[in-house]
C-alpha atoms as a PDB file:
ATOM      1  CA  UNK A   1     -11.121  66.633  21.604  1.00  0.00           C
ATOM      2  CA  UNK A   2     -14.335  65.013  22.089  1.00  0.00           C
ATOM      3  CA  UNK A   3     -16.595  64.934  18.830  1.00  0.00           C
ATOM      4  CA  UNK A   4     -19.866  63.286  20.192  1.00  0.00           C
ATOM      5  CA  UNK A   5     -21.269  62.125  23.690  1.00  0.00           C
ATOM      6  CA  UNK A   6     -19.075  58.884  23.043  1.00  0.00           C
ATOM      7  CA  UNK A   7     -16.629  59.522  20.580  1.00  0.00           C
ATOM      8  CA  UNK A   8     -13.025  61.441  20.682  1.00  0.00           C
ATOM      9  CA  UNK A   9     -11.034  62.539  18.038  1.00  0.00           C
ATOM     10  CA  UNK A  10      -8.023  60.681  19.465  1.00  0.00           C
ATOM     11  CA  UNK A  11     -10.192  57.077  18.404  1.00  0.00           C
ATOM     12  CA  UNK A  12      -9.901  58.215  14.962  1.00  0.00           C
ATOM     13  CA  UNK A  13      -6.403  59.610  14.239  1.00  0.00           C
ATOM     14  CA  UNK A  14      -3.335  59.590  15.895  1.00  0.00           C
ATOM     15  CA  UNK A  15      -2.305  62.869  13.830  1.00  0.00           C
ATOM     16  CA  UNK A  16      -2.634  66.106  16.175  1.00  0.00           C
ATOM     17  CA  UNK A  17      -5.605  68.303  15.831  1.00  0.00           C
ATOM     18  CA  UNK A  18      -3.315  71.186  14.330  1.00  0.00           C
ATOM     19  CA  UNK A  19      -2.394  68.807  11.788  1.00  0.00           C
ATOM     20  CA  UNK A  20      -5.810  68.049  10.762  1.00  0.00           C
ATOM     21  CA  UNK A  21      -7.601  70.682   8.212  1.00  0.00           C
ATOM     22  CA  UNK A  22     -11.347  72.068   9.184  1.00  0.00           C
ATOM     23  CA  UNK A  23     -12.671  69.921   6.225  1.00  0.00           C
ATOM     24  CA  UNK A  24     -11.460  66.711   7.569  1.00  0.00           C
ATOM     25  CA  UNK A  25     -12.651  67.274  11.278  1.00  0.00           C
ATOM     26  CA  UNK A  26     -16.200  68.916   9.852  1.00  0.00           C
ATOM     27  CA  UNK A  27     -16.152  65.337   8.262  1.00  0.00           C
ATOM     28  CA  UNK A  28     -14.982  63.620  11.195  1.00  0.00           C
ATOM     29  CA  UNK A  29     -17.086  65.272  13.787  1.00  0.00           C
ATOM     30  CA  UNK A  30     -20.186  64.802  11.265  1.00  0.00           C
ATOM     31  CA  UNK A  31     -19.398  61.177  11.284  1.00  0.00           C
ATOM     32  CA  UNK A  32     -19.522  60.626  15.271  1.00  0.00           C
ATOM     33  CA  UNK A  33     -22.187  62.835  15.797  1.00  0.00           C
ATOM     34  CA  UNK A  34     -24.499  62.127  13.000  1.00  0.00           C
ATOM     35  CA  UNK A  35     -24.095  58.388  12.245  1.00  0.00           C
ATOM     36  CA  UNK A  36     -21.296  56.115  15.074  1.00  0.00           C
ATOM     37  CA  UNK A  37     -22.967  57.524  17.982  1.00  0.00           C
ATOM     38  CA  UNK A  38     -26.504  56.864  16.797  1.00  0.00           C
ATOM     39  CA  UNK A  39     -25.638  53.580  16.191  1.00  0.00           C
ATOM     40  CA  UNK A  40     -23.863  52.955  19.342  1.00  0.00           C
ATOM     41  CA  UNK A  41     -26.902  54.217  20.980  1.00  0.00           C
ATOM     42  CA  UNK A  42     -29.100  51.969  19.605  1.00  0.00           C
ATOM     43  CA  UNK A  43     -26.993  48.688  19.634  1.00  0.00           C
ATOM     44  CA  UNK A  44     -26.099  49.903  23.439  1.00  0.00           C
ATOM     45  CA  UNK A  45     -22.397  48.869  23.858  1.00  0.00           C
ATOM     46  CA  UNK A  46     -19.278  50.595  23.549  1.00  0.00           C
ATOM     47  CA  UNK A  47     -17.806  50.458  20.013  1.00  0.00           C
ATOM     48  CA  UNK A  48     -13.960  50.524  19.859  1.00  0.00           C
ATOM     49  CA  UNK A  49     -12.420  52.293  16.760  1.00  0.00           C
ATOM     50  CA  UNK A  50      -9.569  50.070  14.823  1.00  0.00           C
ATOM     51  CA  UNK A  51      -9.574  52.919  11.649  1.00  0.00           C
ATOM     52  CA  UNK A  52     -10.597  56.399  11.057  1.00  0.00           C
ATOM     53  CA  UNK A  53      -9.041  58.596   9.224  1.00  0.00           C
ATOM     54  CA  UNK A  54      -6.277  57.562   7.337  1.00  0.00           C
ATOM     55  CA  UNK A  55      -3.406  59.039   5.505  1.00  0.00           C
ATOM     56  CA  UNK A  56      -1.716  57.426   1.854  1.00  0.00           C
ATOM     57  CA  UNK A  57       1.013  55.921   4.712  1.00  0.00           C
ATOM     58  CA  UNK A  58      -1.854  54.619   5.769  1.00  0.00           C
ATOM     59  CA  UNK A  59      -2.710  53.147   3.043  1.00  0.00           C
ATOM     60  CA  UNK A  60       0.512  51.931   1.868  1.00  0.00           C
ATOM     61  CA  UNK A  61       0.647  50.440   5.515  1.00  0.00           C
ATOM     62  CA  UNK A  62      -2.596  48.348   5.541  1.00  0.00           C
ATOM     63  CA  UNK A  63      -2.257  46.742   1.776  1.00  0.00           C
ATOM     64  CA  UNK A  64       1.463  45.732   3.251  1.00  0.00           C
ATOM     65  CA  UNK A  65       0.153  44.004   5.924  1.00  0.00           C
ATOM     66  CA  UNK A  66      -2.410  42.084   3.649  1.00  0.00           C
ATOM     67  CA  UNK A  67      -5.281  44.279   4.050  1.00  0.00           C
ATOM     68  CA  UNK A  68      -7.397  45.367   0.288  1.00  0.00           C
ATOM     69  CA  UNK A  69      -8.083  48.845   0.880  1.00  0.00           C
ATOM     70  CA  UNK A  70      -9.737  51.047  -1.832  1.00  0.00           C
ATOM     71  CA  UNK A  71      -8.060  53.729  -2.770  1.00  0.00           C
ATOM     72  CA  UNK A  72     -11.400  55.542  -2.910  1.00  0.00           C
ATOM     73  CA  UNK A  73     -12.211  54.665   0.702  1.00  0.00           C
ATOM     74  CA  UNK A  74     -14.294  57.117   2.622  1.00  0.00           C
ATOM     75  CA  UNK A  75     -11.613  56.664   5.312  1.00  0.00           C
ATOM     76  CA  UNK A  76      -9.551  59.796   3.368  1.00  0.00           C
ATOM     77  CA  UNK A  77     -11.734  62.254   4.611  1.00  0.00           C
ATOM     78  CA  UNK A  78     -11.773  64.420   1.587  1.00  0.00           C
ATOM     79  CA  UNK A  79      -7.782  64.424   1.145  1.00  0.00           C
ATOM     80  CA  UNK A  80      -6.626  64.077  -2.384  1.00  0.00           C
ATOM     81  CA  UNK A  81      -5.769  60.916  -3.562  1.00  0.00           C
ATOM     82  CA  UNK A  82      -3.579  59.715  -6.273  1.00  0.00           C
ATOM     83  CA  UNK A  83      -5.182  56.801  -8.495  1.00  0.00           C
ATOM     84  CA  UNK A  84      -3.540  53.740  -9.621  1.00  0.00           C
ATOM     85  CA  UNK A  85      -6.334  51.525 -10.777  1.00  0.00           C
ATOM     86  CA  UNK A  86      -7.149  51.738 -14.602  1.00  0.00           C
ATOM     87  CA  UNK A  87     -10.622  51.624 -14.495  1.00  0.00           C
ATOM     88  CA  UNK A  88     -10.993  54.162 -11.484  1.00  0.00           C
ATOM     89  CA  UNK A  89      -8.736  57.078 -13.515  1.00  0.00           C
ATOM     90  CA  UNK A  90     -10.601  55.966 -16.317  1.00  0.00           C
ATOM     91  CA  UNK A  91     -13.705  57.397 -13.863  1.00  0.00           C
ATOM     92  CA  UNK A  92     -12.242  59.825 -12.495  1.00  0.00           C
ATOM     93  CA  UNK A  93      -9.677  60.976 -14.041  1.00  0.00           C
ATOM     94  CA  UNK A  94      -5.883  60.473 -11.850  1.00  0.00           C
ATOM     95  CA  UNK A  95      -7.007  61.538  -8.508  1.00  0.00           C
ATOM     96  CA  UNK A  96      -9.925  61.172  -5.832  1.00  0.00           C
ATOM     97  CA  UNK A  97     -10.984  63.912  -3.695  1.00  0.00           C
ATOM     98  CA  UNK A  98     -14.402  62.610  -2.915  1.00  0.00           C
ATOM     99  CA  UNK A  99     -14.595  60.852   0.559  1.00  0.00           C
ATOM    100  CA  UNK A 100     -16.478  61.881   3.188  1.00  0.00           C
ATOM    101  CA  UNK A 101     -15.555  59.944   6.394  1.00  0.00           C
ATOM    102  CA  UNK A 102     -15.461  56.385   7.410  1.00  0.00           C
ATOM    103  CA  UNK A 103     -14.515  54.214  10.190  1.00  0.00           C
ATOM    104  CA  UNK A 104     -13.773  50.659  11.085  1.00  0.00           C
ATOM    105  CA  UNK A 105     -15.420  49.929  14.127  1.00  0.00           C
ATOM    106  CA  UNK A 106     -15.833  46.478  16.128  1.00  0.00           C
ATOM    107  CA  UNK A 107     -19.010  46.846  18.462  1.00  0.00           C
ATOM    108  CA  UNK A 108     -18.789  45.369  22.148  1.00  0.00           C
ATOM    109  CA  UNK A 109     -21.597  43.031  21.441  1.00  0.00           C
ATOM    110  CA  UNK A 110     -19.570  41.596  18.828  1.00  0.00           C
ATOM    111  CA  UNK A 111     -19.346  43.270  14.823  1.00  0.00           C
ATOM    112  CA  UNK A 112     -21.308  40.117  13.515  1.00  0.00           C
ATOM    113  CA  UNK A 113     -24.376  40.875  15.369  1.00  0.00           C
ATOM    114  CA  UNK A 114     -24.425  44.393  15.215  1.00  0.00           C
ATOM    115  CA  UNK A 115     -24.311  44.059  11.633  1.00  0.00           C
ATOM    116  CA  UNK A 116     -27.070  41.737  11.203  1.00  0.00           C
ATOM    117  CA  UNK A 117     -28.887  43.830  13.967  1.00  0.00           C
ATOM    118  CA  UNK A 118     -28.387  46.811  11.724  1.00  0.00           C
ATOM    119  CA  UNK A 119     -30.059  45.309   8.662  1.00  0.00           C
ATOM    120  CA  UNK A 120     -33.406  44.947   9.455  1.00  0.00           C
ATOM    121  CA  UNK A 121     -33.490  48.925   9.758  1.00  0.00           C
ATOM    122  CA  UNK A 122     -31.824  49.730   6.621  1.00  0.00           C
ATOM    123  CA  UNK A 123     -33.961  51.281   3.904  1.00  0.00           C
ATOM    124  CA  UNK A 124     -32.762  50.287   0.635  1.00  0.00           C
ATOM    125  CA  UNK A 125     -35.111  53.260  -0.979  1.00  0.00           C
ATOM    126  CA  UNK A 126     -33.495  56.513   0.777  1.00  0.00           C
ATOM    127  CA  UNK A 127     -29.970  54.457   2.099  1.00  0.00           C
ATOM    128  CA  UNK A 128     -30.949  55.202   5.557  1.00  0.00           C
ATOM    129  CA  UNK A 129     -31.654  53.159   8.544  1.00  0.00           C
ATOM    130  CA  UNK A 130     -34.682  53.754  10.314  1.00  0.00           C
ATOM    131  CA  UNK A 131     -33.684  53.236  13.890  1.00  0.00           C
ATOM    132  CA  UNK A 132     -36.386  53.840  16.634  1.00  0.00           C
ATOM    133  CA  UNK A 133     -34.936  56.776  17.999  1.00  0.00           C
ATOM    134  CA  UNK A 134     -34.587  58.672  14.414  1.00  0.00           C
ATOM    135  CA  UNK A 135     -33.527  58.344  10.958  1.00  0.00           C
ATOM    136  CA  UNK A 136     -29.632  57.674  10.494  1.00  0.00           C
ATOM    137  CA  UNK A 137     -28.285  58.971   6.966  1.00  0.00           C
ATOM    138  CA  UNK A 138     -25.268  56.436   6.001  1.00  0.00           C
ATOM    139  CA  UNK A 139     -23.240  55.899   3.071  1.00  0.00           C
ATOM    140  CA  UNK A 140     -21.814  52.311   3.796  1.00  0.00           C
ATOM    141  CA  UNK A 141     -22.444  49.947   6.502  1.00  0.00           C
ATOM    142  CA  UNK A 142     -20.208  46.835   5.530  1.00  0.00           C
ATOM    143  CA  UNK A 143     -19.304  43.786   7.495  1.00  0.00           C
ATOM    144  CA  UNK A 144     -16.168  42.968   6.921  1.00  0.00           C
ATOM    145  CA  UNK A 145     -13.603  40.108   7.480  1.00  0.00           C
ATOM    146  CA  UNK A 146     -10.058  39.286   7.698  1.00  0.00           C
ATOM    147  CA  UNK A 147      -8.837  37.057  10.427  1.00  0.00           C
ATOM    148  CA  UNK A 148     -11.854  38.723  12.923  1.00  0.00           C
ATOM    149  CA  UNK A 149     -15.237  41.137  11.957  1.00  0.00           C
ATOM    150  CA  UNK A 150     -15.342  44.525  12.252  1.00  0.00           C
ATOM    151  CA  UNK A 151     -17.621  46.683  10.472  1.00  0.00           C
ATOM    152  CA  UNK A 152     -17.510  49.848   8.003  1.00  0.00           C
ATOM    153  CA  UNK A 153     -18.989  52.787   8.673  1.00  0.00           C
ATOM    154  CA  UNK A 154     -19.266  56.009   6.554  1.00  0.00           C
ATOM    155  CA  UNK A 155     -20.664  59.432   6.558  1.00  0.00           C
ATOM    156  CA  UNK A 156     -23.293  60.023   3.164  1.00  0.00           C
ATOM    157  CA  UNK A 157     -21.917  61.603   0.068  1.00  0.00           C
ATOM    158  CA  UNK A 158     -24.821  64.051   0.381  1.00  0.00           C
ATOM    159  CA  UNK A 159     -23.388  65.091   3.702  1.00  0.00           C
ATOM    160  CA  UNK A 160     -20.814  67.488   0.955  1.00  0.00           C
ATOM    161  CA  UNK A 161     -21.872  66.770  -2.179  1.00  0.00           C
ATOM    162  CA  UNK A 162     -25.760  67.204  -4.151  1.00  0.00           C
ATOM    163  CA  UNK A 163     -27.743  64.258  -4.179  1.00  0.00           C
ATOM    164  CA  UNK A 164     -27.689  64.581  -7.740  1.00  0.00           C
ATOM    165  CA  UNK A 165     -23.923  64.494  -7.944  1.00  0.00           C
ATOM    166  CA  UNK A 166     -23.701  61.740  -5.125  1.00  0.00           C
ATOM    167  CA  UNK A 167     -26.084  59.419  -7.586  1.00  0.00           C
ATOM    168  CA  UNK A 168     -24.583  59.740 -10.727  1.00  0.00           C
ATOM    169  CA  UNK A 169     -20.629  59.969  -9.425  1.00  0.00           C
ATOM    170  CA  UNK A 170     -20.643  58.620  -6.011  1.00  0.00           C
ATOM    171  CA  UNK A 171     -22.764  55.853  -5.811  1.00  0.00           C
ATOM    172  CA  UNK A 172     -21.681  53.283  -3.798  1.00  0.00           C
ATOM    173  CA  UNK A 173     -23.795  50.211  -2.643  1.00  0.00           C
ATOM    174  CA  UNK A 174     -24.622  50.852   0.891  1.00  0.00           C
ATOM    175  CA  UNK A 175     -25.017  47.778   2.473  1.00  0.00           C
ATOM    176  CA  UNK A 176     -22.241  44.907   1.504  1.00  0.00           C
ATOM    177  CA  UNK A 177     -20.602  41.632   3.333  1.00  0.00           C
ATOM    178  CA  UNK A 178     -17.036  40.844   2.419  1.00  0.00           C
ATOM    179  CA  UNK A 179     -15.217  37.729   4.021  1.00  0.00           C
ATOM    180  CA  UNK A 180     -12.178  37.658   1.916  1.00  0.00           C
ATOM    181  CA  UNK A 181     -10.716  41.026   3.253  1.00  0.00           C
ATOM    182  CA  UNK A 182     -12.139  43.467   0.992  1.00  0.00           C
ATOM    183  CA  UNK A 183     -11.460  41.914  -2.215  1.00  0.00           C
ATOM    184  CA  UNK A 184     -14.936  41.393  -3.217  1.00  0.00           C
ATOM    185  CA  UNK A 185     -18.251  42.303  -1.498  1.00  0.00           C
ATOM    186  CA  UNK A 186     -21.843  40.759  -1.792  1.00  0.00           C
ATOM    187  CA  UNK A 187     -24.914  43.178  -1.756  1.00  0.00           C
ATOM    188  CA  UNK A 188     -27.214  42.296   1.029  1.00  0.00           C
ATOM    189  CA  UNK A 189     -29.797  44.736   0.032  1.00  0.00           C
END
């Protein structure tokens, strides 16, 4: 199923499109159309897709393998998720419902660059980048390390939830670098 000029479903799950509720592939569709294919666009290469959507196996998969994923990633899609962290039930309460759509993506011309490309477009007012072809809503655009780049890209909470809501629940630093795997970031804002 393709989702945008560029972009097909089968990049971003391996589950089956019957398996995958309207919610998730309203999020997932959002996410190719509205903010990956913009940006592939503009940084004109191909971008290959190492995550999408993701399931708790998932999950359980990547932190076995040595990977730090949150456990309120974006990469969910708006599946509930059980908490384990402390300080995140203490949040919000013993599950997460809230993600909206992310993807790991490694950019022909190389994740490093197209980060550092990015930046100089990102408005740290509105969380948007202001590419020359039109104004990309994101929620995060991390680079990201582990034994190569790749980068983190996510739909904005306000693409389901009120800005209001988003701001005082949601808010999550839009523009980070992490070279230890996701177990700390630095804000490049």
């Amino acid at each position: 199923m393709q989702l945008s000029e560029n972009f097909y479903l089968k990049e971003l799950t391996k589950l089956p499109r019957t398996a995958i509720p309207p919610t998730q592939l309203y999020l997932l569709k959002a996410l190719c159309e509205d903010v990956l294919q913009p940006v592939r666009d503009f940084l004109g290469c191909k971008i290959k897709i190492t995550s999408g959507l993701r399931t708790t196996e998932d999950h359980r998969r990547l932190i076995a393998a040595g990977y730090s994923p949150s456990e309120t990633s974006d990469h969910f899609f708006g599946a509930m998720v059980r908490l384990t962290s402390h300080r995140k039930i203490a949040r919000f309460g013993g599950e997460y419902p809230f993600s909206v759509g992310a993807a790991d993506i490694i950019p022909a011309c190389g994740a490093e660059a197209a980060y550092w490309k990015m930046r100089p477009y990102f408005d740290a007012e509105t969380g948007e980048l202001n590419l020359p072809a039109g104004v990309v809503k994101i929620g995060q655009f991390l680079l990201e390390k582990s034994r190569t780049y790749w980068v983190h890209v996510s739909n904005p909470a306000t693409l389901v939830y009120s800005k209001d809501f988003a701001k005082k629940y949601l808010k999550k630093t839009p523009f980070m670098l992490s070279l230890d795997n996701g177990r700390s970031y630095q804000s490049i804002i």
